[in-house]
C-alpha atoms as a PDB file:
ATOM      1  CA  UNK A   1       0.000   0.000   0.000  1.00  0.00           C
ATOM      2  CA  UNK A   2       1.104   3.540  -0.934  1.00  0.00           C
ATOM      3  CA  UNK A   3       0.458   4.544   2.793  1.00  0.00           C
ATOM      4  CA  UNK A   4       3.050   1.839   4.073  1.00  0.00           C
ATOM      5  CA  UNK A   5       5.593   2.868   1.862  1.00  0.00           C
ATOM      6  CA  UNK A   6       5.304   7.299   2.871  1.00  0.00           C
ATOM      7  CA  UNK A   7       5.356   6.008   6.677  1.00  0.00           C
ATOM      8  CA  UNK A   8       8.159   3.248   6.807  1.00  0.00           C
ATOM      9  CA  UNK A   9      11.186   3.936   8.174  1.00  0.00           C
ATOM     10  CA  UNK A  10      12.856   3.772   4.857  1.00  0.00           C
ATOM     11  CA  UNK A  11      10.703   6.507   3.984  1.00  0.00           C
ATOM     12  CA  UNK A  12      12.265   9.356   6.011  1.00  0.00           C
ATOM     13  CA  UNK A  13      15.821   8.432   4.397  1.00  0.00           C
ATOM     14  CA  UNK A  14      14.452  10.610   1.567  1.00  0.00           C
ATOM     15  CA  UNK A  15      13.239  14.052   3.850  1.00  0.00           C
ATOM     16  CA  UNK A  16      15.885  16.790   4.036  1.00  0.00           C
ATOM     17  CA  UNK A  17      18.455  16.979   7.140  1.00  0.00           C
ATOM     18  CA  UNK A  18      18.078  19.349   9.419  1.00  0.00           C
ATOM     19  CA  UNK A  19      21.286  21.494  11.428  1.00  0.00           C
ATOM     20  CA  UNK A  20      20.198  19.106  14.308  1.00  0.00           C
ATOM     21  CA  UNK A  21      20.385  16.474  12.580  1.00  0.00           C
ATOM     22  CA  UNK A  22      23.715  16.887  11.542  1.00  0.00           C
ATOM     23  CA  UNK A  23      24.712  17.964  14.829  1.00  0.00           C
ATOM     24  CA  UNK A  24      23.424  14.351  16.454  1.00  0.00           C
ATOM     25  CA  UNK A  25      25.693  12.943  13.680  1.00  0.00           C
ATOM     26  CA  UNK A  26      28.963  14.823  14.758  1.00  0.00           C
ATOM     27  CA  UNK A  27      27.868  14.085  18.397  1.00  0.00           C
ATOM     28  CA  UNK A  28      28.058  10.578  17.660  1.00  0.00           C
ATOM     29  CA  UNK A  29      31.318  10.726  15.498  1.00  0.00           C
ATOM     30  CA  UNK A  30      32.863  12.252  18.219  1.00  0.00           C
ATOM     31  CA  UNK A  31      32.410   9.447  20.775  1.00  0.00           C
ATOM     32  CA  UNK A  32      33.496   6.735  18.230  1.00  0.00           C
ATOM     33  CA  UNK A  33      36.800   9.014  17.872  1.00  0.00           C
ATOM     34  CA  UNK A  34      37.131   9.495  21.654  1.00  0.00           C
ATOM     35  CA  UNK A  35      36.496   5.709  21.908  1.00  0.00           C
ATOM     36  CA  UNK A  36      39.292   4.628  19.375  1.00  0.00           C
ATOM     37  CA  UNK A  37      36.681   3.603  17.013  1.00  0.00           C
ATOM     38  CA  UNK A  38      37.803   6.051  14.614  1.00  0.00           C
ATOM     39  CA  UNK A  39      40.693   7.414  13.828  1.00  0.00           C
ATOM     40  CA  UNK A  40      42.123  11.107  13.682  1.00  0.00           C
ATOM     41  CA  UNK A  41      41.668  11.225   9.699  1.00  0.00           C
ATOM     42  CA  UNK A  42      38.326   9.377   9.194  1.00  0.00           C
ATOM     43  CA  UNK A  43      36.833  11.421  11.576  1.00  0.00           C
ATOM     44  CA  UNK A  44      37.795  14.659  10.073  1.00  0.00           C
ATOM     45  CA  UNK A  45      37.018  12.875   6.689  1.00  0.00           C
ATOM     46  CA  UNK A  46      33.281  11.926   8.182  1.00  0.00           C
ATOM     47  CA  UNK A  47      32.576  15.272  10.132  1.00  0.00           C
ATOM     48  CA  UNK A  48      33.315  16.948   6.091  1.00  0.00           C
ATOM     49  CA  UNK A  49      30.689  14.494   5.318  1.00  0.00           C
ATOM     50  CA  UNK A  50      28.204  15.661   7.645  1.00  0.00           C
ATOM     51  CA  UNK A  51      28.415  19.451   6.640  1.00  0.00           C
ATOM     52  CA  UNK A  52      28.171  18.438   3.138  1.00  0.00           C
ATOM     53  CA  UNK A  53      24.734  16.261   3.446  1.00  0.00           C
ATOM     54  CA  UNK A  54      21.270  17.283   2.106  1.00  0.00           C
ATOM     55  CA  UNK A  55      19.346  14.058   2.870  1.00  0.00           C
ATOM     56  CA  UNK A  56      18.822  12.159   6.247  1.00  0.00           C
ATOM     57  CA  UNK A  57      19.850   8.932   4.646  1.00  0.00           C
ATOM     58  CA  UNK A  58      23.183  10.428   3.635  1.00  0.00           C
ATOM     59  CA  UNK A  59      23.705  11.383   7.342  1.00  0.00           C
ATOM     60  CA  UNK A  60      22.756   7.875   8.528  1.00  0.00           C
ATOM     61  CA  UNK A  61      25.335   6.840   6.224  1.00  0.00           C
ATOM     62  CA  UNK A  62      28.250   7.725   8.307  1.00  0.00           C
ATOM     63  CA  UNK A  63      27.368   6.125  11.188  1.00  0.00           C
ATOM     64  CA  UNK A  64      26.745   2.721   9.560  1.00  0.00           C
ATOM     65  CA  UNK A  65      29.384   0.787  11.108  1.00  0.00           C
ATOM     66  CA  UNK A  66      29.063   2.806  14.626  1.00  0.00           C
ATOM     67  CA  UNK A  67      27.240   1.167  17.229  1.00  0.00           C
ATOM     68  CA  UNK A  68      25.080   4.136  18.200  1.00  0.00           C
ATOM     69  CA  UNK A  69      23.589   4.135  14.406  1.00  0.00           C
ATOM     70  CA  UNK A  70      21.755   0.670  16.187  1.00  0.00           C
ATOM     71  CA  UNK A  71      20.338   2.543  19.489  1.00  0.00           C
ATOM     72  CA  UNK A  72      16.683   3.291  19.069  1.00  0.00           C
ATOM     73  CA  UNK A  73      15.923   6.824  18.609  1.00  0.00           C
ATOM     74  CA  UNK A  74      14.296   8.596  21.783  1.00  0.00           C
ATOM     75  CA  UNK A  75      11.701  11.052  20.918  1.00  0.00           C
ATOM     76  CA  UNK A  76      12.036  14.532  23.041  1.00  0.00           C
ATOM     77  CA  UNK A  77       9.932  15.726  26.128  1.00  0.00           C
ATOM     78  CA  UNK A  78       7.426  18.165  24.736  1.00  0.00           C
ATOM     79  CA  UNK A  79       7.502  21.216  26.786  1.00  0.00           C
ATOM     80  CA  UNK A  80       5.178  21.642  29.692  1.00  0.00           C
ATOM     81  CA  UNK A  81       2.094  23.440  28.865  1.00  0.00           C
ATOM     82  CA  UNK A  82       3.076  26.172  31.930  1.00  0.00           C
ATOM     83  CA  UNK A  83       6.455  27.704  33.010  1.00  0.00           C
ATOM     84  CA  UNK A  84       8.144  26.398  35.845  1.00  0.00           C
ATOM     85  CA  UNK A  85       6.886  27.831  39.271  1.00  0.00           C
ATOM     86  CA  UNK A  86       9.715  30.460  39.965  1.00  0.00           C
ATOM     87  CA  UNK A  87      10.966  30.521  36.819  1.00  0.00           C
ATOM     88  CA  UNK A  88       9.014  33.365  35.818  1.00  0.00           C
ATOM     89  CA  UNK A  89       8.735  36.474  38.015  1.00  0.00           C
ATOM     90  CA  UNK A  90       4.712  38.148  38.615  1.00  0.00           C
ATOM     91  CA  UNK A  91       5.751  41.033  37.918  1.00  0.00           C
ATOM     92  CA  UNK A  92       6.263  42.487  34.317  1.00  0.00           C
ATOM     93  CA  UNK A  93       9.868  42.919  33.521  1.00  0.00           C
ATOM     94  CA  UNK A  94       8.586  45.630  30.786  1.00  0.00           C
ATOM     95  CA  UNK A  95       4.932  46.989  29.406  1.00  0.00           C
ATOM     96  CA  UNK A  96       4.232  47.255  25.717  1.00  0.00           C
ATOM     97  CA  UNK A  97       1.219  49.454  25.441  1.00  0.00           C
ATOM     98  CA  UNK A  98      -1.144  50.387  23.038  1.00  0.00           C
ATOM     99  CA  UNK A  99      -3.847  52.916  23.779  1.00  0.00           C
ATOM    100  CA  UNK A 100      -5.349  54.547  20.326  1.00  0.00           C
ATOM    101  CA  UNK A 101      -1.636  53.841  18.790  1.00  0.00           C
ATOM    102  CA  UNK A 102       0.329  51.012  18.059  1.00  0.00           C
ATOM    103  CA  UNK A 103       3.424  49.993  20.347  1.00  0.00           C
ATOM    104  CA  UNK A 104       6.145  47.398  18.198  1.00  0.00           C
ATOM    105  CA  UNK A 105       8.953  45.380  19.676  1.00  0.00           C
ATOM    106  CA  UNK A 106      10.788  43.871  16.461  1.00  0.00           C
ATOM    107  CA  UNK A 107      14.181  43.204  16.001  1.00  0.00           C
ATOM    108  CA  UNK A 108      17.610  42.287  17.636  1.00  0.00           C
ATOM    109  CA  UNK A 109      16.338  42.767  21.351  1.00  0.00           C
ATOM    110  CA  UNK A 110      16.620  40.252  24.704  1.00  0.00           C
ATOM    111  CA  UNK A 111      13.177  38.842  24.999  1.00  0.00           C
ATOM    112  CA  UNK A 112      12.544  39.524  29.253  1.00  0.00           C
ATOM    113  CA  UNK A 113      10.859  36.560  30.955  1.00  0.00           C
ATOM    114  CA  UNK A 114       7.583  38.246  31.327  1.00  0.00           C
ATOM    115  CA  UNK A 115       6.112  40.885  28.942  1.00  0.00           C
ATOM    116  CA  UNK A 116       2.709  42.369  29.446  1.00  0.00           C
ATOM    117  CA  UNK A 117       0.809  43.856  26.348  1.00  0.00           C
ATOM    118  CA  UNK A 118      -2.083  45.984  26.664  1.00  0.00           C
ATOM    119  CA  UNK A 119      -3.656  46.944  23.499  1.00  0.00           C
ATOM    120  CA  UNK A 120      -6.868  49.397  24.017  1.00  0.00           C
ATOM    121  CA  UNK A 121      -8.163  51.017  20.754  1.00  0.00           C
ATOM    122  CA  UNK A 122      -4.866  50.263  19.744  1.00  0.00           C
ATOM    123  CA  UNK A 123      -1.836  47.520  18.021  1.00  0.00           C
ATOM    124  CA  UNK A 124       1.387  45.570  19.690  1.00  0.00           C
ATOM    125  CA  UNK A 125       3.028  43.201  17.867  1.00  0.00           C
ATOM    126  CA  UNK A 126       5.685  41.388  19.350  1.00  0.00           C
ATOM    127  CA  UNK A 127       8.484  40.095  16.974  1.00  0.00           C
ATOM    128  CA  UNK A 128      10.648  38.373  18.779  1.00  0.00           C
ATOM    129  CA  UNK A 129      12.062  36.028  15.602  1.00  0.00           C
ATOM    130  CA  UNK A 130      15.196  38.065  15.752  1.00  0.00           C
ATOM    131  CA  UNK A 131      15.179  38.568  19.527  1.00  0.00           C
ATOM    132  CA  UNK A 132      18.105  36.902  21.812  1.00  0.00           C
ATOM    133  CA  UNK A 133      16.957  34.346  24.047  1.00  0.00           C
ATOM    134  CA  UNK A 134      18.717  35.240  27.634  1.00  0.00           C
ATOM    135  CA  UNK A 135      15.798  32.712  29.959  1.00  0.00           C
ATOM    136  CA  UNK A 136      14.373  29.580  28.260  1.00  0.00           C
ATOM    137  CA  UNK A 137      10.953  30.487  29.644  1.00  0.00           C
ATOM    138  CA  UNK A 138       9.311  33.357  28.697  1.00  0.00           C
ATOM    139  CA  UNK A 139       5.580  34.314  29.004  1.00  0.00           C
ATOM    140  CA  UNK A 140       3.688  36.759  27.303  1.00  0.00           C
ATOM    141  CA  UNK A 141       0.413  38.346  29.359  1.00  0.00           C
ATOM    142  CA  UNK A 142      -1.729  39.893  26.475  1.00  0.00           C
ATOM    143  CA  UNK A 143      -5.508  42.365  27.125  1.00  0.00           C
ATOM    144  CA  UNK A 144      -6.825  42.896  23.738  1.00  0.00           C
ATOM    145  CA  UNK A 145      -9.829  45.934  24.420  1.00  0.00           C
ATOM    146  CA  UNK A 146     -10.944  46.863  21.123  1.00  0.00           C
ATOM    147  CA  UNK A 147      -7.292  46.105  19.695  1.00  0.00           C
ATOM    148  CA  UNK A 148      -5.074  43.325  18.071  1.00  0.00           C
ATOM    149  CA  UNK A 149      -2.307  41.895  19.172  1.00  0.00           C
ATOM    150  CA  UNK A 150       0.572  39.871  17.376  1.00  0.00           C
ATOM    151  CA  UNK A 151       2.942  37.600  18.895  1.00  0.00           C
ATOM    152  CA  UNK A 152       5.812  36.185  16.440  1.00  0.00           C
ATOM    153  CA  UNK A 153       8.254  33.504  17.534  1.00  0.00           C
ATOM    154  CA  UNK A 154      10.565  31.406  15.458  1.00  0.00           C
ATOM    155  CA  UNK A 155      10.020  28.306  14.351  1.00  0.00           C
ATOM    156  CA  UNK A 156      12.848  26.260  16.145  1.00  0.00           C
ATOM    157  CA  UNK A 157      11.019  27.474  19.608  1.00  0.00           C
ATOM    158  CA  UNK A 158       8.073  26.088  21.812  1.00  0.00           C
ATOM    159  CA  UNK A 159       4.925  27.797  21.804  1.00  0.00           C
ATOM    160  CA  UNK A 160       2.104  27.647  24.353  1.00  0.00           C
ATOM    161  CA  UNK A 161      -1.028  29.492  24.666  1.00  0.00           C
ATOM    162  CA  UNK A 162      -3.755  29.947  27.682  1.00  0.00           C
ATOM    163  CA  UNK A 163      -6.546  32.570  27.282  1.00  0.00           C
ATOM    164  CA  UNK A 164      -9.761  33.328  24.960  1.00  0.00           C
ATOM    165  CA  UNK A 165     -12.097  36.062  23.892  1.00  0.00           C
ATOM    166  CA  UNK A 166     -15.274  38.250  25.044  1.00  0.00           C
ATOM    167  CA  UNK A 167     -17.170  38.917  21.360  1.00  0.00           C
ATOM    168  CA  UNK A 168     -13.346  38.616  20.846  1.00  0.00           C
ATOM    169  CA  UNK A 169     -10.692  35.589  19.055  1.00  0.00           C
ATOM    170  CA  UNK A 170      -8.054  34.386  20.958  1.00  0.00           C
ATOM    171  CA  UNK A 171      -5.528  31.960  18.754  1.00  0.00           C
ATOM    172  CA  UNK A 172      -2.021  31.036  19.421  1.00  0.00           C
ATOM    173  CA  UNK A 173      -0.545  28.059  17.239  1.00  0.00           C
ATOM    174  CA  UNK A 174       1.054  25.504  19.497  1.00  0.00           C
ATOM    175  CA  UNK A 175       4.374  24.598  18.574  1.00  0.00           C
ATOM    176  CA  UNK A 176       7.141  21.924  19.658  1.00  0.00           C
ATOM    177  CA  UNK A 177      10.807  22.268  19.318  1.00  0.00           C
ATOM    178  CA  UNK A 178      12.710  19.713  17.843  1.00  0.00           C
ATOM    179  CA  UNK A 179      15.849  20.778  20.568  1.00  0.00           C
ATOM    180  CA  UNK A 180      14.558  20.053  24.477  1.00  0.00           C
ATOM    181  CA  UNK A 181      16.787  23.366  25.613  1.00  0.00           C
ATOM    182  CA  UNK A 182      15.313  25.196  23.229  1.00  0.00           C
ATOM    183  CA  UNK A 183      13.420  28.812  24.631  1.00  0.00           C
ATOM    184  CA  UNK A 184       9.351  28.243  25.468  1.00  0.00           C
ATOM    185  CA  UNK A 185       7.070  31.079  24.536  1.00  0.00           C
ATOM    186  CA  UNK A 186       4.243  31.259  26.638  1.00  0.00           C
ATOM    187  CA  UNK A 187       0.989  33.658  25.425  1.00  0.00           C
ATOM    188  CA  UNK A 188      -1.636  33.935  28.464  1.00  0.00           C
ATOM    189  CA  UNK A 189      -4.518  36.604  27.394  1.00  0.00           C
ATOM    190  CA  UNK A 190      -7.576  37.690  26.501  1.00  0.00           C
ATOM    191  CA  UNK A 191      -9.341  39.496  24.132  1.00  0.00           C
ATOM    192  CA  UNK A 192     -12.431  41.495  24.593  1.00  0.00           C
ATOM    193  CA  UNK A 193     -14.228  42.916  21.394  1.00  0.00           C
ATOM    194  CA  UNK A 194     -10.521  42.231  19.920  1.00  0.00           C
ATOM    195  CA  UNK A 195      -7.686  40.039  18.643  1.00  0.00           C
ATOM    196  CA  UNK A 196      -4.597  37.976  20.185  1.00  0.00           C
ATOM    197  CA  UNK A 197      -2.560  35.843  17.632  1.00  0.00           C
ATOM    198  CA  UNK A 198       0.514  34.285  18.593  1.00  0.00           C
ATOM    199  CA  UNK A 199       2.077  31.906  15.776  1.00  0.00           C
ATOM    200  CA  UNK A 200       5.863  31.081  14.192  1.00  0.00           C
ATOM    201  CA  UNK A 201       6.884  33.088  11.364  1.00  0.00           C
ATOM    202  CA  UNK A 202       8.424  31.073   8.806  1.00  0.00           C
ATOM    203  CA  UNK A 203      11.922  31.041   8.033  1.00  0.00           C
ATOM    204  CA  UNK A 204      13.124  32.553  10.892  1.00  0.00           C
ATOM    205  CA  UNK A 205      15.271  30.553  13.400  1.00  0.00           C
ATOM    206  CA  UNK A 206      17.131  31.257  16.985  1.00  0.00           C
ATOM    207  CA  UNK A 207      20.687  32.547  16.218  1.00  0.00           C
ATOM    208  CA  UNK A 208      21.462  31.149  19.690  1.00  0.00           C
ATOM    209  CA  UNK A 209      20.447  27.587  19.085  1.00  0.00           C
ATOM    210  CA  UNK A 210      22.128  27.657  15.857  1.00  0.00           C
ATOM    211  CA  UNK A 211      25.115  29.059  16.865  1.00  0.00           C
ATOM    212  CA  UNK A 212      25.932  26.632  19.653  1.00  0.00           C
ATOM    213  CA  UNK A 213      25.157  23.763  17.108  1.00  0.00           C
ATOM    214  CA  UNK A 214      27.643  25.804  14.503  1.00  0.00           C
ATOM    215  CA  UNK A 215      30.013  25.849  17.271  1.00  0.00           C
ATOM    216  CA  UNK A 216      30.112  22.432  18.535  1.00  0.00           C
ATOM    217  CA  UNK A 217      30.837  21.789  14.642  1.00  0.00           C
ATOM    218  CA  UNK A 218      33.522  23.979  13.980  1.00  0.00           C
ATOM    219  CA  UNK A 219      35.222  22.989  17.889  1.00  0.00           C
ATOM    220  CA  UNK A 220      35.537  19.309  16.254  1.00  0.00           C
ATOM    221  CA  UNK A 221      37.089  20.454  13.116  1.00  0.00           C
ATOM    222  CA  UNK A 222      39.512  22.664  14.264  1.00  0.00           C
ATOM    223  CA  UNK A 223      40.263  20.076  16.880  1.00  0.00           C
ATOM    224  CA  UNK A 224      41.773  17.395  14.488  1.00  0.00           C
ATOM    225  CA  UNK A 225      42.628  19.452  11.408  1.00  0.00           C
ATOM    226  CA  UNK A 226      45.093  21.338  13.766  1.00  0.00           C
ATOM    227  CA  UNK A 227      46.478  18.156  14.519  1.00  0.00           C
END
């Protein structure tokens, strides 16, 4: 059957490799170096491998012969539909208000671990697919009165929502990070006569996430090309 055949494991062999994919790779090459199952020169040879690959399957490939490519695959924790108690402060670390005017908080900026929006007669949109991720919780308290707002995470992040709406429409699009350290976004609110959206925008990705996977990478090569 055609069904059998898109969800076998063979299947995902085909789908397109990920940067954490590639990163579990090198993880794994790394052990079967530090274990004397590889030597200086394959690994370096391997890890070159890894950077180059488009496809899971080619990934699997060089861990073949490495016990670890046998180990069955454990699926990550989702994250927990609140913060943890203490994690997040009551108070508001900072206000974003909106009273007959629009307030925006967009670019490079450190996302605090709680935000309050209040948008009266007015607009907030919170961007924070640029932002830098200083707490891995972070929750968003949102009063739509007549108003909208906008809450934009990236995609490689956790997304939670708790609220709903008076004559109003409460929707935030729950999302699950592939990477268990990765930053939670939570959006608690409600919307009377208004709008709250919270929801990934596409394409964009956590710098910091990336860069320690980057970085992990480019440690190993520089460790045994300087050798």
């Amino acid at each position: 059957m055609d069904l059998e055949k898109q969800t076998s494991p063979a299947a995902t062999t085909d789908l397109r490799a990920s940067d954490a994919d590639r990163d579990r790779i090198a993880d794994i090459l790394r052990e079967a170096l530090a274990e004397g199952r590889l030597t200086a020169d394959e690994h370096a040879e391997r890890v070159e491998g890894v950077l180059a690959a488009k496809t899971v399957g080619e990934l699997d490939a060089f861990i073949q012969d490495l016990p670890a490519a046998h180990r069955r695959r454990t699926t990550p924790a989702a994250a927990p539909n609140r913060p943890t108690v203490g994690a997040v402060p009551i108070e508001p670390d900072e206000n974003v208000v909106a009273v007959f005017s629009s307030a925006v908080r967009k670019g490079r900026w450190r996302a605090c671990r709680r935000i309050h929006a209040y948008a009266i007669f007015g607009s907030v949109e919170i961007d924070l697919s640029e932002a830098l991720f200083e707490y891995q919780q972070v929750v968003i308290k949102a009063i739509s009165v007549f108003g909208n707002v906008e809450v934009r995470v990236p995609e490689n992040v956790s997304l939670r929502g708790t609220g709903g709406g008076v004559l109003g429409n409460f929707e935030v699009h729950t999302l699950d990070s592939d990477d268990p350290e990765a930053p939670v976004v939570y959006v608690d609110g409600w919307a009377v006569l208004g709008n709250i959206e919270g929801r990934p925008r596409r394409g964009k990705l956590v710098a910091d996430i990336l860069d320690r996977v980057q970085h992990k990478v480019d440690k190993s090569l520089r460790k045994h090309l300087d050798r």
